[in-house]
Protein backbone atom coordinates (compact mmCIF):
# COMPACT_ATOMS: atom_id res chain seq x y z
CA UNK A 1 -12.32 7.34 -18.25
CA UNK A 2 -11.97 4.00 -16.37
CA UNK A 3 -10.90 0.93 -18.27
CA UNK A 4 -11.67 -2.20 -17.09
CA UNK A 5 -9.18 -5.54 -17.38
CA UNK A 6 -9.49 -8.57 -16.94
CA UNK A 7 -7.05 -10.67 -14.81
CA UNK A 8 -6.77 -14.26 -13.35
CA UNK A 9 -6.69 -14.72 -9.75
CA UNK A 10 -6.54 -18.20 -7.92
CA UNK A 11 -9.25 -19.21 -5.64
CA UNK A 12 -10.95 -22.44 -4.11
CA UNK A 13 -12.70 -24.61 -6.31
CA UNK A 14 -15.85 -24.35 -4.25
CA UNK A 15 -16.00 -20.05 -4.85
CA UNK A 16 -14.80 -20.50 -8.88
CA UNK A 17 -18.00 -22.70 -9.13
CA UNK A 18 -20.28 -20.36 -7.12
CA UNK A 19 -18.77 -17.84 -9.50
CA UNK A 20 -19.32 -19.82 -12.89
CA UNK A 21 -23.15 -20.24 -11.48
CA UNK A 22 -23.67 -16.94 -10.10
CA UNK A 23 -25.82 -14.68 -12.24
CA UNK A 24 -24.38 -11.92 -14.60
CA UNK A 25 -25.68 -9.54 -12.01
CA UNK A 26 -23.57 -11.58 -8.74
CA UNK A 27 -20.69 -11.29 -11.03
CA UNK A 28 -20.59 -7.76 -11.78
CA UNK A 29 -21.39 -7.05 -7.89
CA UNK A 30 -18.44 -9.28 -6.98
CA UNK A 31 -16.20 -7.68 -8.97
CA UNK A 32 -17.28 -4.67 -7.75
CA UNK A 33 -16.49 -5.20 -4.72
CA UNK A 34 -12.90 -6.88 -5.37
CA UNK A 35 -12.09 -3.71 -7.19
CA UNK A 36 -12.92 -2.01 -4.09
CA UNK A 37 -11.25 -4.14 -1.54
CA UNK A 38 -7.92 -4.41 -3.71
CA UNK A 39 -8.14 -0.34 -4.20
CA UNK A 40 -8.84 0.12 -0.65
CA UNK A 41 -5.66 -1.94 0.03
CA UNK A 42 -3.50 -0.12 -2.48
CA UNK A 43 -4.61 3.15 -0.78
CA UNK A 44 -4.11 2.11 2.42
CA UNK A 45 -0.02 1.09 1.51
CA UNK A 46 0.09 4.58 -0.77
CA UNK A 47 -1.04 6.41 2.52
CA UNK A 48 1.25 4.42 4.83
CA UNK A 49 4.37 5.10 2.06
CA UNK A 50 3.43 8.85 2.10
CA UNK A 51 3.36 9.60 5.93
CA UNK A 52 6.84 7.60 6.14
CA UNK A 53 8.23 9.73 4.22
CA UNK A 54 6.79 12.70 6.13
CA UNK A 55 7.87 11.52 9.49
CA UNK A 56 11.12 10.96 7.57
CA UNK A 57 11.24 15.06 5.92
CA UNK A 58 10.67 15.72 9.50
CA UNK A 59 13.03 13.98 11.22
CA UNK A 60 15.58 15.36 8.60
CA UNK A 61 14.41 18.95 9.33
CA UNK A 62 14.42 18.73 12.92
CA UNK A 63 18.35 17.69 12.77
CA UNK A 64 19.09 20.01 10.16
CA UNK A 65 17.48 22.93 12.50
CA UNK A 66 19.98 21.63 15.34
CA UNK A 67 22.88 21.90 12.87
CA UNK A 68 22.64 17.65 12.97
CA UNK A 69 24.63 16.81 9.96
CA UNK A 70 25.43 12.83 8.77
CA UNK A 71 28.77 13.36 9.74
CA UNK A 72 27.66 13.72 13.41
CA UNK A 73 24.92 11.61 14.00
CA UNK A 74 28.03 8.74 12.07
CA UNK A 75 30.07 9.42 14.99
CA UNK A 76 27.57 9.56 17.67
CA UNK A 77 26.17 6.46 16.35
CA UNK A 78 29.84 4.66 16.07
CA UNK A 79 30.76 6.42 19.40
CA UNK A 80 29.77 2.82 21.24
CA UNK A 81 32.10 1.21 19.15
């Protein structure tokens, strides 16, 4: 079951008043799409989070398959040094 909440979010004065007169109707269709747009947003970080840390399981396969281990990659990376 969804549960709605209320929260307070700053906008210009000019779309609070449109809001205030808008009918109950506008209002429920605005917030309609707001949950939509913030979801679609939340998704969109979720999915970016999730294939980072696939690229990232890969990466760490991939050097584990070549026998890779920390210890090397440390000293090929301070190798410059």
């Amino acid at each position: 079951m969804i549960t709605n909440e209320e929260i307070t979010i700053k906008v210009p004065s000019e779309v609070a008043e449109a809001y205030r007169n808008a009918t109950e109707d506008e209002r429920e269709q605005i917030e309609a799409r707001l949950a939509v747009l913030l979801k679609s947003s939340m998704t969109s970080k979720q999915e970016a989070i999730a294939k980072l840390r696939q690229t990232m399981d890969e990466i760490g396969r991939r050097a584990a398959e070549r026998d890779l281990t920390p210890e090397i990659l440390e000293s090929i990376l301070n190798d410059g040094e």
